[in-house]
N, C-alpha and C. Protein backbone atom coordinates (compact mmCIF):
# COMPACT_ATOMS: atom_id res chain seq x y z
N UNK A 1 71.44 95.11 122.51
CA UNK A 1 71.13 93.69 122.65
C UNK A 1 72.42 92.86 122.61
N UNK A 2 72.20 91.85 123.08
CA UNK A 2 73.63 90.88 123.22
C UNK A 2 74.05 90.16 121.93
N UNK A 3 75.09 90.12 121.65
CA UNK A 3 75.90 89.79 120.44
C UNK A 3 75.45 88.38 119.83
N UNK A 4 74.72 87.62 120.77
CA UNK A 4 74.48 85.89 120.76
C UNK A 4 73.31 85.81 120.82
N UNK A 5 72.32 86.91 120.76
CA UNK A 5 70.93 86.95 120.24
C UNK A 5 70.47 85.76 119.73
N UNK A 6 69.33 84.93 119.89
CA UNK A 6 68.78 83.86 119.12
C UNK A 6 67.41 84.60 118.08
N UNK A 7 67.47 84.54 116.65
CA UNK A 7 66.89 85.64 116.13
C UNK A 7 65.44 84.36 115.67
N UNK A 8 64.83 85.15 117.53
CA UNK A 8 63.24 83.27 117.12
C UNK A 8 62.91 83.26 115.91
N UNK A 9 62.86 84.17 114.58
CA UNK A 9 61.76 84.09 113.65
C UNK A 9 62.86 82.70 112.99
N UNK A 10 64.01 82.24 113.34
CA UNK A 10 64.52 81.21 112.53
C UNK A 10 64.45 80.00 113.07
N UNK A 11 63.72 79.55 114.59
CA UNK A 11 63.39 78.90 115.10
C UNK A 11 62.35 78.29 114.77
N UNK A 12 62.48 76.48 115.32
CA UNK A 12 61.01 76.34 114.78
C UNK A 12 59.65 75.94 115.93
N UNK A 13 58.91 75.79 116.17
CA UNK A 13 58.02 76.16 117.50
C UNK A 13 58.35 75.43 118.95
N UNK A 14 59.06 74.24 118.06
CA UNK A 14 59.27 73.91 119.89
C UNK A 14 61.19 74.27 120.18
N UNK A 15 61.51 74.40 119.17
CA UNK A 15 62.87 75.41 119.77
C UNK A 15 62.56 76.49 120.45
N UNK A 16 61.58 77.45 120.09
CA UNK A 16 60.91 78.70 120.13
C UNK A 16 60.25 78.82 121.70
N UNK A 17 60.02 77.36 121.83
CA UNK A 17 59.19 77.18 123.26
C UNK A 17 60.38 76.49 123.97
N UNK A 18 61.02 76.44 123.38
CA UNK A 18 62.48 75.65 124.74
C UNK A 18 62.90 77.08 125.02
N UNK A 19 63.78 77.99 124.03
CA UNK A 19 63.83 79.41 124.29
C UNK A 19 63.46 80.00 124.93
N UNK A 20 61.91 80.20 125.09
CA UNK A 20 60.99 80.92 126.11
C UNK A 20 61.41 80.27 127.48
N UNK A 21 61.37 78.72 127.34
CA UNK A 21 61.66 78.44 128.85
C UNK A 21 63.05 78.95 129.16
N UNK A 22 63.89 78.31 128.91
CA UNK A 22 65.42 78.94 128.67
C UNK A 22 65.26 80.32 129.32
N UNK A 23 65.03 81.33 128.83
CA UNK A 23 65.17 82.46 128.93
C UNK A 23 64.26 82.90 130.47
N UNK A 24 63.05 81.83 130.87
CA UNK A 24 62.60 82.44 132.17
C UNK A 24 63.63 81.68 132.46
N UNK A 25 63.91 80.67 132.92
CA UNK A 25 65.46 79.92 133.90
C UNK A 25 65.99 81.13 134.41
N UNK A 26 66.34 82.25 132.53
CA UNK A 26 67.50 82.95 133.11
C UNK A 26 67.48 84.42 133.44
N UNK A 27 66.08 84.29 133.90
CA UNK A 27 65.92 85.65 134.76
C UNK A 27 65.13 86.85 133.83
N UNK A 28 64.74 86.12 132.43
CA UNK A 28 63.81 87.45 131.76
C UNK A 28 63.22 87.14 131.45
N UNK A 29 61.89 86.78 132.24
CA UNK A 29 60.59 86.48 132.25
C UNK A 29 59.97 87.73 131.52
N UNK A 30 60.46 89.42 132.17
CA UNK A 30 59.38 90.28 131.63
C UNK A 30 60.13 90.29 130.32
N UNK A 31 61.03 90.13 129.63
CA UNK A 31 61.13 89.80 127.79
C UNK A 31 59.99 88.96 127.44
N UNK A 32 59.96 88.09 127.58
CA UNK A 32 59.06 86.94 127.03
C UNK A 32 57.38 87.08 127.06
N UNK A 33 57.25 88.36 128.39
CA UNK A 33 55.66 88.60 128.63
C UNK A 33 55.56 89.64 127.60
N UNK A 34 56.75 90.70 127.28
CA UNK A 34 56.73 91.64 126.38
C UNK A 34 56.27 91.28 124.61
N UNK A 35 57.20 90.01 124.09
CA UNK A 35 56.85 89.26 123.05
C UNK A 35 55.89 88.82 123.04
């Protein structure tokens, strides 16, 4: 895993849901369907 990991359980729900979007933007949609 990448060194700059965002570790969600310290997030709080709508960080958690910016993240999710964030992360489809950046191409790993199937991470997020996996979680």
């Amino acid at each position: 895993m990448a060194d700059d990991e965002i570790i969600l359980s310290e997030l709080s729900d709508d960080e958690l849901v910016q993240q999710m979007h964030d992360d489809l933007y950046d191409g790993l949609k199937e991470e997020i369907e996996e979680g």
